[in-house]
Protein backbone atom coordinates (compact mmCIF):
# COMPACT_ATOMS: atom_id res chain seq x y z
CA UNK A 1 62.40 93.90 81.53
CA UNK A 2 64.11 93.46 78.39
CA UNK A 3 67.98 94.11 78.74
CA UNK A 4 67.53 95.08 82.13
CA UNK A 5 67.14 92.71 85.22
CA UNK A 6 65.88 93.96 88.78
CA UNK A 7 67.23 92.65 91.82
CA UNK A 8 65.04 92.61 95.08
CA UNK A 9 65.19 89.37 96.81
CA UNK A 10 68.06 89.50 99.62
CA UNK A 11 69.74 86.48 98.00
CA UNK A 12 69.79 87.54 94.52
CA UNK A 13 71.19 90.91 96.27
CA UNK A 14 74.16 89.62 97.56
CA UNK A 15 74.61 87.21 94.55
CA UNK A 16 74.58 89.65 92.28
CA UNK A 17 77.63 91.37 94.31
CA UNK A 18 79.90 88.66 94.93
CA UNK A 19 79.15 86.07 92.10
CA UNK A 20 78.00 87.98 88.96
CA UNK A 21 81.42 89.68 87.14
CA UNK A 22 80.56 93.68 86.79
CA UNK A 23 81.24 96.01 84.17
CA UNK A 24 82.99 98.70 86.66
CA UNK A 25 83.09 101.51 83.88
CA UNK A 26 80.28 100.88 81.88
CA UNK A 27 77.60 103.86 81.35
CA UNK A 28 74.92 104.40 83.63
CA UNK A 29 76.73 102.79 86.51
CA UNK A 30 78.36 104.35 89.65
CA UNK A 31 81.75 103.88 88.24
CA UNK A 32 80.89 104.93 84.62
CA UNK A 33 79.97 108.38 86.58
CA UNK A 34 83.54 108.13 88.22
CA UNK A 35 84.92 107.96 84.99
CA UNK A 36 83.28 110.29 83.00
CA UNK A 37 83.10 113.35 85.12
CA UNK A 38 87.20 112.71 86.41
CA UNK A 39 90.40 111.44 85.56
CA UNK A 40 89.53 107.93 87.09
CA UNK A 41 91.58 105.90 89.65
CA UNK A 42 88.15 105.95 91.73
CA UNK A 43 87.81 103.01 93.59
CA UNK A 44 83.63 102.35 91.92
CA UNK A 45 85.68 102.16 88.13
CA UNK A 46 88.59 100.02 88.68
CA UNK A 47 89.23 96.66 88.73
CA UNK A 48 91.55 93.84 90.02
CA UNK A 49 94.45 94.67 91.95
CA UNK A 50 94.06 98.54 90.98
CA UNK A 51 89.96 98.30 92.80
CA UNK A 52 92.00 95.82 95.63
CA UNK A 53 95.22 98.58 96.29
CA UNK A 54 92.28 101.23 96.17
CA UNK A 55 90.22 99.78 98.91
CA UNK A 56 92.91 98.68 101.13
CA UNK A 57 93.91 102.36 101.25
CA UNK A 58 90.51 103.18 102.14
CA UNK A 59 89.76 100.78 104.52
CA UNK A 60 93.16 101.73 106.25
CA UNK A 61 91.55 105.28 106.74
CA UNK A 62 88.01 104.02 108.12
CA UNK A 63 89.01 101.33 109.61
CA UNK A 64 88.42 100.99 113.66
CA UNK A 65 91.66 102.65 114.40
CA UNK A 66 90.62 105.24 111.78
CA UNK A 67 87.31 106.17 112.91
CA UNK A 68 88.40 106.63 115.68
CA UNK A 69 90.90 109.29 115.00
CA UNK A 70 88.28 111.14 113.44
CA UNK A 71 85.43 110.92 116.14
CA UNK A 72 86.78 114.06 117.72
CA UNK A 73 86.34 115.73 114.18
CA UNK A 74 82.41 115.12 113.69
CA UNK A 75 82.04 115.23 117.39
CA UNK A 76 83.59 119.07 117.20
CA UNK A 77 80.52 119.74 115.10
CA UNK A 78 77.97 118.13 116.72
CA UNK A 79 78.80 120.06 120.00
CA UNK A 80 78.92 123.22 118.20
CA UNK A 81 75.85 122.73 116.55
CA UNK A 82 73.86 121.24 118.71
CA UNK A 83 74.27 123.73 121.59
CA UNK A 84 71.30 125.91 120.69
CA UNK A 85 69.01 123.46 121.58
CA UNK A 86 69.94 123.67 125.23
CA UNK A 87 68.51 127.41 125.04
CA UNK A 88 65.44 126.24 123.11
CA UNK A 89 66.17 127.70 119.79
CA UNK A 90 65.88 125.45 116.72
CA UNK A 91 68.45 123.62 115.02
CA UNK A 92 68.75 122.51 111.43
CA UNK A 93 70.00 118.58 111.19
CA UNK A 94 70.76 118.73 107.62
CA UNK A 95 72.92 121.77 108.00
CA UNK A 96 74.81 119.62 110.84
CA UNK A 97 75.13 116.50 108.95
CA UNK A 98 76.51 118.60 106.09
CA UNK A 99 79.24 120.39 107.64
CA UNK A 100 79.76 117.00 109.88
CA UNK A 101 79.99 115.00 106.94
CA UNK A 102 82.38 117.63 104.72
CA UNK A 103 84.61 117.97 107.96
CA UNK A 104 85.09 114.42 108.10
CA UNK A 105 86.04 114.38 104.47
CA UNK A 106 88.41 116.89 104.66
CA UNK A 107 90.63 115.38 107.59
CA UNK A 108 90.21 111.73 106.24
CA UNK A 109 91.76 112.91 102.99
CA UNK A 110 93.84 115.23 104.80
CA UNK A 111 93.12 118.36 103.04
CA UNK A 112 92.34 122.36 103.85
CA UNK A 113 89.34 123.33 102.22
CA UNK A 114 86.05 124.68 103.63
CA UNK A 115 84.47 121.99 104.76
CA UNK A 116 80.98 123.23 103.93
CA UNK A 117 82.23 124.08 100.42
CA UNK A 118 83.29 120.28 100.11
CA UNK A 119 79.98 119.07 101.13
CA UNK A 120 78.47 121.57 98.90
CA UNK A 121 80.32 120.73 95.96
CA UNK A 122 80.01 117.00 96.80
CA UNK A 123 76.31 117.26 96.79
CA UNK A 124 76.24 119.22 93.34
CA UNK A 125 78.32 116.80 92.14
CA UNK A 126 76.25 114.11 92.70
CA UNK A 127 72.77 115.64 91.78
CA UNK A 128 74.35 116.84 88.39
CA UNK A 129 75.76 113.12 87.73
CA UNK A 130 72.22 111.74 88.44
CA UNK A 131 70.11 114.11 86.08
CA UNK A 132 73.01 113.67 83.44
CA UNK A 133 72.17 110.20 83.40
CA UNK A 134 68.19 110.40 82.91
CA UNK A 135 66.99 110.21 79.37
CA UNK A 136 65.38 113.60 77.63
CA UNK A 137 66.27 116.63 75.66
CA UNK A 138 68.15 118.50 78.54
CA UNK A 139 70.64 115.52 78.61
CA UNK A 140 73.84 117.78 76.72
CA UNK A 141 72.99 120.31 78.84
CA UNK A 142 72.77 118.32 82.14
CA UNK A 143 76.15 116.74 80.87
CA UNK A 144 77.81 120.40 80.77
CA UNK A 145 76.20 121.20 84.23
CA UNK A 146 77.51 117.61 85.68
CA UNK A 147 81.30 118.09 84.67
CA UNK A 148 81.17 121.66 85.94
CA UNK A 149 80.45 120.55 89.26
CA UNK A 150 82.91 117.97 89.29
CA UNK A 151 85.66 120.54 88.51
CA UNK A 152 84.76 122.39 91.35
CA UNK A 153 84.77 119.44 93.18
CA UNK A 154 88.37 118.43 92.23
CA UNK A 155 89.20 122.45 93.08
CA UNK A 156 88.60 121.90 96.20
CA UNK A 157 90.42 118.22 96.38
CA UNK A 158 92.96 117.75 93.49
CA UNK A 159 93.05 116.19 90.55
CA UNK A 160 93.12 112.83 91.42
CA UNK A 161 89.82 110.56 91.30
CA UNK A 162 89.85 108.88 94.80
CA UNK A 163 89.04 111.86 96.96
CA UNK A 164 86.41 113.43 94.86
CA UNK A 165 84.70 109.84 94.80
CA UNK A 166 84.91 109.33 98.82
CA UNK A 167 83.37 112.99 99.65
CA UNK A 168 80.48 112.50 97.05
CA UNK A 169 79.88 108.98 99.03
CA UNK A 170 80.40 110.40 102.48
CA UNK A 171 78.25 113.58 101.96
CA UNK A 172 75.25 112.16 100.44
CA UNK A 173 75.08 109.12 101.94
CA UNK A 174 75.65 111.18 106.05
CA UNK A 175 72.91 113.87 104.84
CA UNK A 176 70.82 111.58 102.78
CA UNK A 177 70.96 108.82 106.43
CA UNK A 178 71.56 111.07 109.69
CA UNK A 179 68.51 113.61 109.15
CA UNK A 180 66.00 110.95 108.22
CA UNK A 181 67.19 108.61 110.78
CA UNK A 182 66.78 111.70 113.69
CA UNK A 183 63.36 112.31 112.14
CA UNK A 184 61.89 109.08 112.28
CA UNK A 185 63.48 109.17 116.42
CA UNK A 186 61.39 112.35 116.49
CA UNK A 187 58.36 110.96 114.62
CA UNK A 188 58.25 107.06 116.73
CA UNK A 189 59.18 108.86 120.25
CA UNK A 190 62.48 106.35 120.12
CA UNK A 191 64.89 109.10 121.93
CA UNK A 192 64.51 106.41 124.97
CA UNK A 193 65.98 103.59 122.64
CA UNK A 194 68.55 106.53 121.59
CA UNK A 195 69.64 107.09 124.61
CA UNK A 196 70.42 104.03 125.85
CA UNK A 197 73.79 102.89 124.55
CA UNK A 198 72.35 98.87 125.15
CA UNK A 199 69.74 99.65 122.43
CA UNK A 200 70.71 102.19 120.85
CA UNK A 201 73.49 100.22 118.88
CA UNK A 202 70.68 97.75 117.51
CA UNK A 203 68.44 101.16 116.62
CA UNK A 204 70.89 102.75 114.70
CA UNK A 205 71.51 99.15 112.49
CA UNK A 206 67.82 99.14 112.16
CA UNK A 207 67.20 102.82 110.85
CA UNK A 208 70.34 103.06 108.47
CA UNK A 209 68.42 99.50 107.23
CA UNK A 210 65.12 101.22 106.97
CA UNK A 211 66.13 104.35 105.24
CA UNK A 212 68.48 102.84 103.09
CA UNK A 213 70.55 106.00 102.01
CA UNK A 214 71.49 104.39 98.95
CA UNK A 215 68.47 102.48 97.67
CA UNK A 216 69.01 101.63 94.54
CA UNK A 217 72.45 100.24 93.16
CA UNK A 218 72.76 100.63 88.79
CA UNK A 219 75.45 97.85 87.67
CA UNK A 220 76.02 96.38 84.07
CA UNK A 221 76.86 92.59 83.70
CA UNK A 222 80.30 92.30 82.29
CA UNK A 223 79.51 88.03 81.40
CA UNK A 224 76.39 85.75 81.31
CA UNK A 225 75.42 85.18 84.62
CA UNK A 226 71.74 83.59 86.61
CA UNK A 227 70.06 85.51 89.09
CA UNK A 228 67.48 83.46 91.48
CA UNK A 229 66.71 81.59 88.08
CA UNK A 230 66.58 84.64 85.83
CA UNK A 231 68.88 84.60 83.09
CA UNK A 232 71.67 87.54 82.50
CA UNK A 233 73.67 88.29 79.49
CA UNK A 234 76.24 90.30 79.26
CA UNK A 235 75.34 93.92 79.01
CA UNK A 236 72.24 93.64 80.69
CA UNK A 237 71.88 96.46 83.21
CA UNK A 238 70.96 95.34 86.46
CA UNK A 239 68.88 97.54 89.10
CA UNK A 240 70.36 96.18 92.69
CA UNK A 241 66.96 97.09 94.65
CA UNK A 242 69.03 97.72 98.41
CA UNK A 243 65.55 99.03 100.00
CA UNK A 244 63.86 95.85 99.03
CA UNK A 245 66.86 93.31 99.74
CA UNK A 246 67.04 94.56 103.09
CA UNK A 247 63.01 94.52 104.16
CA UNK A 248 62.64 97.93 104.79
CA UNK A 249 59.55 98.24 102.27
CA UNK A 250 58.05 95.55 104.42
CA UNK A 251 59.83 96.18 107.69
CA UNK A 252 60.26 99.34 109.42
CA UNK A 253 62.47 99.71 112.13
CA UNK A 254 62.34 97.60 115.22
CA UNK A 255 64.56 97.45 118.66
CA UNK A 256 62.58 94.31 119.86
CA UNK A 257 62.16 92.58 116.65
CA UNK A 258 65.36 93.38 114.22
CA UNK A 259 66.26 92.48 110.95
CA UNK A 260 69.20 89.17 111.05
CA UNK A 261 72.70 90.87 110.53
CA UNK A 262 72.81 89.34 107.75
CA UNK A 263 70.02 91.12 105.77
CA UNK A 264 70.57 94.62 107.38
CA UNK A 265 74.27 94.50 106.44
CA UNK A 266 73.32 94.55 102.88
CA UNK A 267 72.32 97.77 103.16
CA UNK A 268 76.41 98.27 102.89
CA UNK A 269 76.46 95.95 99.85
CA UNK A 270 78.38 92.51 100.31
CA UNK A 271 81.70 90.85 99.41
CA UNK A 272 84.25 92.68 97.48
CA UNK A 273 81.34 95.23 96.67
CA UNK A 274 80.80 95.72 100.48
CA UNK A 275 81.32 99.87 101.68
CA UNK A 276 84.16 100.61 103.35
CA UNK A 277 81.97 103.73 105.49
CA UNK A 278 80.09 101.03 106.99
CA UNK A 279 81.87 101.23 110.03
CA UNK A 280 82.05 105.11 109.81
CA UNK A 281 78.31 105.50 108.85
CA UNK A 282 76.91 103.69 112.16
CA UNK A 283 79.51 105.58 114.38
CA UNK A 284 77.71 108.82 113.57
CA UNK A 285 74.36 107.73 113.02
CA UNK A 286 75.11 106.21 117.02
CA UNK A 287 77.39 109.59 118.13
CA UNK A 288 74.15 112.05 116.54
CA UNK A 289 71.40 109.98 118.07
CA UNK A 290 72.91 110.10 121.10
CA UNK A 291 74.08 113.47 121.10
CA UNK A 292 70.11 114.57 120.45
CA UNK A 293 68.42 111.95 122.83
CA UNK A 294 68.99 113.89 126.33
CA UNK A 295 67.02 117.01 124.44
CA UNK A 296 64.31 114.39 123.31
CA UNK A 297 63.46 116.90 119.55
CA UNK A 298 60.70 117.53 117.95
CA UNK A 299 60.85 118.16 114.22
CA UNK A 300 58.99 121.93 113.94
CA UNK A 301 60.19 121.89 110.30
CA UNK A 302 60.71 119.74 107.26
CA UNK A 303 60.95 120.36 103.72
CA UNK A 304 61.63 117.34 101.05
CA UNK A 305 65.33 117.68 98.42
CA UNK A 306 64.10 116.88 95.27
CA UNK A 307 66.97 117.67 93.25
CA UNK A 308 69.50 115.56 96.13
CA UNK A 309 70.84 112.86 94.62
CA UNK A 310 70.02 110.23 96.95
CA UNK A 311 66.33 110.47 99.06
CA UNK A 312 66.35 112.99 102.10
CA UNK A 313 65.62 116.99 103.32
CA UNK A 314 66.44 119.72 102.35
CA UNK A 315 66.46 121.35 105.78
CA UNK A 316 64.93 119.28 109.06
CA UNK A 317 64.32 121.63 111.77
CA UNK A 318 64.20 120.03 115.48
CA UNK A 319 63.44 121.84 118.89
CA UNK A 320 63.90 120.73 122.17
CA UNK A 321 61.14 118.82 123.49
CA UNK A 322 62.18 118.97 127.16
């Protein structure tokens, strides 16, 4: 659609990932956000052995050994939190992932703040980057708004671009996944599958494919490239369609019947574009689905964020159904 290409097929997904050469810092674009609204040096803007140094240090901290030092961090949470259900009052799943997800943040990165403050200022951070980016006469404005919230972001963090850029990926992406994912549990009458740790493994792959917390992926061709026969030119913004590369507008979620590895994997991205949460993301998906099963919830209360960067609630209220 004239200078800009969508991406849906699985193939053309993954090619445009690992084969097509990306404009890291270009406008529009993850990084170009990273850039704009902070000093820089954040892994989604760099490139060659500055992006390679960047995610080696990252995947040091989330790797299996890494994870699992911070289990006992998210697990904390989910204890704390969860404990009302036991004495049938309600309990708000958003709210959890939230303070799970900004908790996690702040002892990956190793710092003292709030860790409710983080994961509110990560989530302002990214709404106000996402409506700076959409055309219209509130644009300046939504500029001003966007770089304010990054400063209180990097109040919280520091200066430097790295950590700012892994809590805005960790919070959205654990609130936008983990109360959608309990939800449709909730909805299906899955707790079974949840609490079995034989399927519940292949349920949580399934669901973070379904959902898709981060469904659509804006990149910028930095060289003339072909895309499952369509032609790119350099400059040409690409729309990487994740929901529709992965099946899950024709798929929903199945334990018996799964997507190939293969396909629901992209749902991380692929190659050298591939997320380094991966690992992190399904270990508490797995550890809240688990944690929730034994109380098999019912969701009393929902209400839609439509001003949440990525797709997901607002609040998602769950009562014991036992």
């Amino acid at each position: 659609m004239g200078s800009t290409v969508v991406v849906n097929g699985a193939e053309a997904y993954r090619e445009a990932l690992t084969r097509v050469p990306l404009d890291r810092g270009a406008v529009g674009t993850t990084g170009g956000a990273v850039r704009e609204l902070s000093a820089g040096g954040g892994l989604f803007d760099e490139d060659g052995g500055e992006h390679r140094g960047s995610r080696r240090a990252v995947a040091e901290g989330l790797g299996a050994a890494g994870v699992e030092r911070l289990r006992p961090v998210w697990r904390a949470v989910l204890d704390r939190r969860l404990a009302p259900l036991a004495a049938g009052q309600d309990v708000d799943v958003v709210a959890l992932a939230r303070e799970m997800a900004g908790a996690t943040v702040c002892a990956l990165l190793g710092v003292t703040a709030p860790p409710e403050a983080v994961a509110e200022a990560a989530s302002a951070a990214a709404a106000a980057a996402v409506r700076a980016e959409l055309p219209g006469l509130r644009r300046a404005f939504a500029g001003r708004r966007a770089a304010r919230a990054a400063a209180r972001l990097t109040s919280l963090l520091g200066p430097e671009g790295l950590p700012a850029v892994l809590a805005v990926a960790g919070v959205n992406t654990t609130v936008a996944a983990v109360p959608r994912a309990a939800a449709w549990c909730a909805d299906a009458g899955w707790w079974g599958y949840a609490e079995a740790a034989g399927t519940r493994a292949v349920l949580v792959s399934e669901l973070l494919r379904a959902t898709a917390p981060s469904p659509v992926l804006p990149r910028v061709a930095a060289a003339d490239a072909e895309l499952g026969g369509c032609p790119v030119r350099r400059g040409d913004r690409l729309l990487l369609v994740a929901r529709h590369a992965v099946l899950a507008h024709r798929k929903p979620p199945d334990v018996r019947d799964p997507a190939p590895p293969a396909v629901a994997h992209l749902v991380f991205g692929a190659g050298s574009h591939a997320c380094p949460g991966a690992r992190l993301a399904r270990a508490q998906t797995d550890d809240v689905l688990a944690a929730l099963a034994p109380y098999r919830p019912v969701v009393v209360r929902a209400r839609v964020d439509r001003r949440a960067a990525l797709p997901g609630w607002r609040t998602l209220v769950l009562r014991s159904g036992r």
